[in-house]
N, C-alpha and C. Protein backbone atom coordinates (compact mmCIF):
# COMPACT_ATOMS: atom_id res chain seq x y z
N UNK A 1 4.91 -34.10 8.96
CA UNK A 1 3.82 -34.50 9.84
C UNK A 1 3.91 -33.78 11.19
N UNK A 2 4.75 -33.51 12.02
CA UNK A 2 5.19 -32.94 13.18
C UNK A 2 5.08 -31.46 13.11
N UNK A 3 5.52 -30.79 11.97
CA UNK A 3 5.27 -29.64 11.84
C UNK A 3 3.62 -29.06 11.60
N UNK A 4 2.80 -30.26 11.14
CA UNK A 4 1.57 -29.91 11.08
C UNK A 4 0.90 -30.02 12.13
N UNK A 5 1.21 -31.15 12.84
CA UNK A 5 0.82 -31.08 14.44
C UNK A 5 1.15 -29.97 14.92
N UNK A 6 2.51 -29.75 15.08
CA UNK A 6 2.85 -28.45 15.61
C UNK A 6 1.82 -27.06 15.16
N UNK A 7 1.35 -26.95 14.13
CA UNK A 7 0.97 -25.23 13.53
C UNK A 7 -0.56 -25.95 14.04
N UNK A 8 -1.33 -27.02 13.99
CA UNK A 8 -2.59 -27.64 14.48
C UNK A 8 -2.91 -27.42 16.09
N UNK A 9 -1.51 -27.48 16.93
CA UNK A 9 -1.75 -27.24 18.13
C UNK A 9 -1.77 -25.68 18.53
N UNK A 10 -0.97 -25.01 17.76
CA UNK A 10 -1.20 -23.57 18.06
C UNK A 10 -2.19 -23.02 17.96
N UNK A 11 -2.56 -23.62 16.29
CA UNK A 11 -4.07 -22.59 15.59
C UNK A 11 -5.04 -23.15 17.01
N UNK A 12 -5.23 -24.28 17.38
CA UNK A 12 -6.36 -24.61 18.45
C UNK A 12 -6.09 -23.81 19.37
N UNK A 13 -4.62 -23.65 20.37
CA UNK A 13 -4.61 -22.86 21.64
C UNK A 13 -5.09 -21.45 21.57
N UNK A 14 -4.37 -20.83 19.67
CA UNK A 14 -5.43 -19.81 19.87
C UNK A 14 -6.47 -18.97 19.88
N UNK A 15 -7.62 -20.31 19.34
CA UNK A 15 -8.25 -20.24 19.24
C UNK A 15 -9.69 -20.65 20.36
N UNK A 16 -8.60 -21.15 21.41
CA UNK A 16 -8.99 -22.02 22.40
C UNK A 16 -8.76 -19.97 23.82
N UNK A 17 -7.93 -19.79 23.52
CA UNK A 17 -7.74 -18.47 24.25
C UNK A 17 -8.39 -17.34 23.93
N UNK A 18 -8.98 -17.57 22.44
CA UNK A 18 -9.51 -16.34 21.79
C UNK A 18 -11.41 -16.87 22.48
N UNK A 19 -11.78 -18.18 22.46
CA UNK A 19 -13.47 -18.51 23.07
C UNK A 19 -13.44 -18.02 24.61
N UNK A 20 -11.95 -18.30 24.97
CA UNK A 20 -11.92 -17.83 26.56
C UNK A 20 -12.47 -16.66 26.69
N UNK A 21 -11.85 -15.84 25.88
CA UNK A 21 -11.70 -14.40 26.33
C UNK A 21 -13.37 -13.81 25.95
N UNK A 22 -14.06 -14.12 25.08
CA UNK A 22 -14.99 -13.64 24.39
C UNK A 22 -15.82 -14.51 25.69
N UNK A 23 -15.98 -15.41 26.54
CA UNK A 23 -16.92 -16.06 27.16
C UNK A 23 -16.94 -14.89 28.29
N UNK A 24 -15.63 -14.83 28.67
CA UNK A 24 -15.30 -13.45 29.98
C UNK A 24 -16.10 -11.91 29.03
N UNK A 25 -15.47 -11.39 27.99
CA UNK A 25 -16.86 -10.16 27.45
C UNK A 25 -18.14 -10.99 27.58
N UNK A 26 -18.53 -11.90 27.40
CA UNK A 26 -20.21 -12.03 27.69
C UNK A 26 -20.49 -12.44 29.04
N UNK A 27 -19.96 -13.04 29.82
CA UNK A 27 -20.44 -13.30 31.35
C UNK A 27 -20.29 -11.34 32.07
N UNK A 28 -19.46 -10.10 31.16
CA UNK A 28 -19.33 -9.52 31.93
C UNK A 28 -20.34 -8.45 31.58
N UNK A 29 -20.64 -9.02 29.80
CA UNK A 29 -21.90 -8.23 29.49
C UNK A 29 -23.17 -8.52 30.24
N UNK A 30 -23.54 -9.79 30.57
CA UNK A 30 -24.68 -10.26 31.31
C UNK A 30 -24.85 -9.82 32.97
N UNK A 31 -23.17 -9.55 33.75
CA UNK A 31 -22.99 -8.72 34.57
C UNK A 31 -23.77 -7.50 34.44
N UNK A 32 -23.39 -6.65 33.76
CA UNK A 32 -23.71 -5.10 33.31
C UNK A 32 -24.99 -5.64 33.26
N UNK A 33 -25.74 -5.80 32.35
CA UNK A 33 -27.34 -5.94 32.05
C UNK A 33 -28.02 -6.03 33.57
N UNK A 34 -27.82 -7.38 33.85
CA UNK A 34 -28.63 -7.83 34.93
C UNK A 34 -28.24 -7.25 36.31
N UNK A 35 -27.30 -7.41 36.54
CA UNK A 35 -26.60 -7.54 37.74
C UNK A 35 -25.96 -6.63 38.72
N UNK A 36 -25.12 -6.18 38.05
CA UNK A 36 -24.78 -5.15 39.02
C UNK A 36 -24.51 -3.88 38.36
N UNK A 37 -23.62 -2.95 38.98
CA UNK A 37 -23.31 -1.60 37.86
C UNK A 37 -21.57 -2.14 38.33
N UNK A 38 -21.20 -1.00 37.04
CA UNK A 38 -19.17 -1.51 36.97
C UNK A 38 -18.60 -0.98 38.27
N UNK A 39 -19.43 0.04 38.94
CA UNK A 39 -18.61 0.29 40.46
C UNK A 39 -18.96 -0.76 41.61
N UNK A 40 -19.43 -2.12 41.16
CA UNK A 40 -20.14 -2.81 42.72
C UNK A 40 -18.38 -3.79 42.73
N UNK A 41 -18.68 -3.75 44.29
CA UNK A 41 -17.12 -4.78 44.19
C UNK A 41 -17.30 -6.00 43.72
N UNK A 42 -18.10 -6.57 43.32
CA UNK A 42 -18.77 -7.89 43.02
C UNK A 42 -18.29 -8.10 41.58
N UNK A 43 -18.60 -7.09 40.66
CA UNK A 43 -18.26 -6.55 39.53
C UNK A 43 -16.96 -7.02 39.61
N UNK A 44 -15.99 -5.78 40.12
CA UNK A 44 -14.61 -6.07 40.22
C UNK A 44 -13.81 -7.12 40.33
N UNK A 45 -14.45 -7.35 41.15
CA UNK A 45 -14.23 -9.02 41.75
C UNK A 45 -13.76 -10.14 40.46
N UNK A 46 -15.38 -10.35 39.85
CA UNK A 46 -15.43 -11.05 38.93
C UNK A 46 -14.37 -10.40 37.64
N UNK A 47 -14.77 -9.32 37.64
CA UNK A 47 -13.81 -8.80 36.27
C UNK A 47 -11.93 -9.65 36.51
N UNK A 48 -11.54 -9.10 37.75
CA UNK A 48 -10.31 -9.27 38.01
C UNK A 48 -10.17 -10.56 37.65
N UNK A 49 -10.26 -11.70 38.59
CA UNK A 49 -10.59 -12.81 38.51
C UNK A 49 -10.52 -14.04 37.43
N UNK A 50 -11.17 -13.30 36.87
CA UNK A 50 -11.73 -13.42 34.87
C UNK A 50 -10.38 -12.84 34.32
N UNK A 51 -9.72 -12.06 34.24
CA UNK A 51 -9.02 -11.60 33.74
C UNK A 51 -7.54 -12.11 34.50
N UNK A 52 -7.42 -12.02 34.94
CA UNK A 52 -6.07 -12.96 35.99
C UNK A 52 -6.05 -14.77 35.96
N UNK A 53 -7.46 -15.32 35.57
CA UNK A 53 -7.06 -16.73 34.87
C UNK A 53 -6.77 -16.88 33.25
N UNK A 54 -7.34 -15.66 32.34
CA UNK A 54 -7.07 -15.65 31.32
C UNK A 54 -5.74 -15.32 30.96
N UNK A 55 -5.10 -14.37 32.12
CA UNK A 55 -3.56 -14.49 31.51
C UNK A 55 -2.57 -15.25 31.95
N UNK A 56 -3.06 -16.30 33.31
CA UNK A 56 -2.38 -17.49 33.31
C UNK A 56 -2.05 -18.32 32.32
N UNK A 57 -3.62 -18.59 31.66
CA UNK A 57 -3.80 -19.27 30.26
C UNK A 57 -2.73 -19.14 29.34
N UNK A 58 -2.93 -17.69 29.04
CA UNK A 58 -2.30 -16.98 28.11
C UNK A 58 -0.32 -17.91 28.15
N UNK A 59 -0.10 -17.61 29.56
CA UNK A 59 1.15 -17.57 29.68
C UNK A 59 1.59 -18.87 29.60
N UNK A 60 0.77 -19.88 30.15
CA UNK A 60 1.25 -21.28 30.06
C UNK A 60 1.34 -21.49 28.51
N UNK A 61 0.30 -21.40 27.63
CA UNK A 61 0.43 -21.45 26.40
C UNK A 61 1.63 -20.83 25.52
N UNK A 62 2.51 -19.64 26.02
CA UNK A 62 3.24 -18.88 25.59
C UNK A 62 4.95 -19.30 26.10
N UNK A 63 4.46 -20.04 27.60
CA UNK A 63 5.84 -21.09 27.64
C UNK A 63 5.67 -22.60 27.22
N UNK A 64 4.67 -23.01 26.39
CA UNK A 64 4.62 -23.90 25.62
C UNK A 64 4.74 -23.89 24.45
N UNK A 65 5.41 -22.37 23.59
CA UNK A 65 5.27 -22.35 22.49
C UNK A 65 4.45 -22.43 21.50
N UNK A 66 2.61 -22.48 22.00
CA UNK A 66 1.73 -22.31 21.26
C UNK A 66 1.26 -21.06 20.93
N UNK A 67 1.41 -20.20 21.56
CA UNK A 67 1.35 -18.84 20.89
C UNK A 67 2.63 -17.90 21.11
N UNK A 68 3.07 -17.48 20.59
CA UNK A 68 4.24 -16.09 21.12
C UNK A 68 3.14 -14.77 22.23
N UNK A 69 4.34 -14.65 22.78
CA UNK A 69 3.69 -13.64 23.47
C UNK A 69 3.47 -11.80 22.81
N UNK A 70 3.53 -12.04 21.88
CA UNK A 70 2.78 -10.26 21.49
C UNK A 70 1.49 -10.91 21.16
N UNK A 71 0.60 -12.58 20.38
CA UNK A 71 -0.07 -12.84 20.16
C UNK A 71 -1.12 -12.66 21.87
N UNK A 72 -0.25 -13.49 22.69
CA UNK A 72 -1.01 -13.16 24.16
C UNK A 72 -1.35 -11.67 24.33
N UNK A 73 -0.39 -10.59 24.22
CA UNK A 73 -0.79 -9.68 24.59
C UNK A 73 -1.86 -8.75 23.87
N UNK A 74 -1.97 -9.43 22.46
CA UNK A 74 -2.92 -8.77 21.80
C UNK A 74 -4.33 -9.16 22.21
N UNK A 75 -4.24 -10.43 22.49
CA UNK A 75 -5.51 -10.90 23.17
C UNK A 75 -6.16 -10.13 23.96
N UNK A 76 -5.49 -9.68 25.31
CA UNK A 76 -5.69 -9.19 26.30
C UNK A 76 -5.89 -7.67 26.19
N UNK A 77 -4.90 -7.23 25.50
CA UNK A 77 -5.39 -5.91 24.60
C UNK A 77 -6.37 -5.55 24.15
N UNK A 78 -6.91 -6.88 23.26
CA UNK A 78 -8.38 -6.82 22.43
C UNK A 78 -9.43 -6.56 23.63
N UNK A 79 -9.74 -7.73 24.32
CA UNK A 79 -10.45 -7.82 25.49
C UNK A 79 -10.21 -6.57 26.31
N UNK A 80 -9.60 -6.30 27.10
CA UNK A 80 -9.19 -4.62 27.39
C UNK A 80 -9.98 -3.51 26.90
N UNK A 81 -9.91 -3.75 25.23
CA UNK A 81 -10.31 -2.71 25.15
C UNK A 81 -12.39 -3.00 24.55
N UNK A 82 -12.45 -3.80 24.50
CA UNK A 82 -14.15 -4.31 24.57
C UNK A 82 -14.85 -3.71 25.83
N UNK A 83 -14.08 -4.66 26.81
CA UNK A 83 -14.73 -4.10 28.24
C UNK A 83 -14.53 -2.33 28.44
N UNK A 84 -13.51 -2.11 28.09
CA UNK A 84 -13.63 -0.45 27.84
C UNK A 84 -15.03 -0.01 27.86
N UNK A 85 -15.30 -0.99 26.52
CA UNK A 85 -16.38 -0.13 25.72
C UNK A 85 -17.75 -0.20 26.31
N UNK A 86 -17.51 -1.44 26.76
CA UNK A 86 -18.99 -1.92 27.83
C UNK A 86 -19.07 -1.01 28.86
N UNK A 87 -17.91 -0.84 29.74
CA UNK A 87 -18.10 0.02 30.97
C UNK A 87 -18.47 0.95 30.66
N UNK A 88 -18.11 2.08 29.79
CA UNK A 88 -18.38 3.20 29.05
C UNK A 88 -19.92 3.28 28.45
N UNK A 89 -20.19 2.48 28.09
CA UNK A 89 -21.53 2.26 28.02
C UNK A 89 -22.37 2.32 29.05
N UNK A 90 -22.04 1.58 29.69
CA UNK A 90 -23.07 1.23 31.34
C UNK A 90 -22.64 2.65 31.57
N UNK A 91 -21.71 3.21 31.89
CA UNK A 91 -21.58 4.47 32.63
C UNK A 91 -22.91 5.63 31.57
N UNK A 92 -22.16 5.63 30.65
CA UNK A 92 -23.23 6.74 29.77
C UNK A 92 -24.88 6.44 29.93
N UNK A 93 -25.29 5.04 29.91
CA UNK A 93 -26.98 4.77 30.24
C UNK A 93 -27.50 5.70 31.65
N UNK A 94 -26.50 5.21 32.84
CA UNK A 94 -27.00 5.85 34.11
C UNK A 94 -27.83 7.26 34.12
């Protein structure tokens, strides 16, 4: 029973870290669209921000034993490399 709790609380945290991260690619896609271009500091701002509470997240979860940390870092990796692709985008439209 404990062990299922246990693998129940992980699968949620990371799945709970994985909606995080995908909410930050769409608030930063709706950035790009509407809002600003990837060089406004406003941009930055938010990007950083966004990205510096997600790996708090990350880490509390990772000294709680709900995810290991190469799982955190893949996260952030993943995300990393999305926004890549967005900026790269916005840059190529201009």
């Amino acid at each position: 029973m404990i062990h299922e709790v246990t693998v129940n609380h992980r699968e949620k945290a990371h799945a709970l870290l994985k909606a995080d991260a995908e909410k930050i690619l769409r608030l930063i896609e709706v950035q790009i669209d509407n809002l600003t271009m990837p060089q406004c500091p406003l941009y930055e701002e938010v990007l950083d921000t966004q990205m510096f509470g997600l790996s708090r997240e990350i880490d509390f979860a990772v000294r709680l034993n709900l995810i290991n940390e190469d799982e955190g870092k893949a996260l952030l990796e993943n995300l990393e490399r999305q926004l890549n692709i967005l900026h790269e985008a916005a840059q190529n439209s201009v």
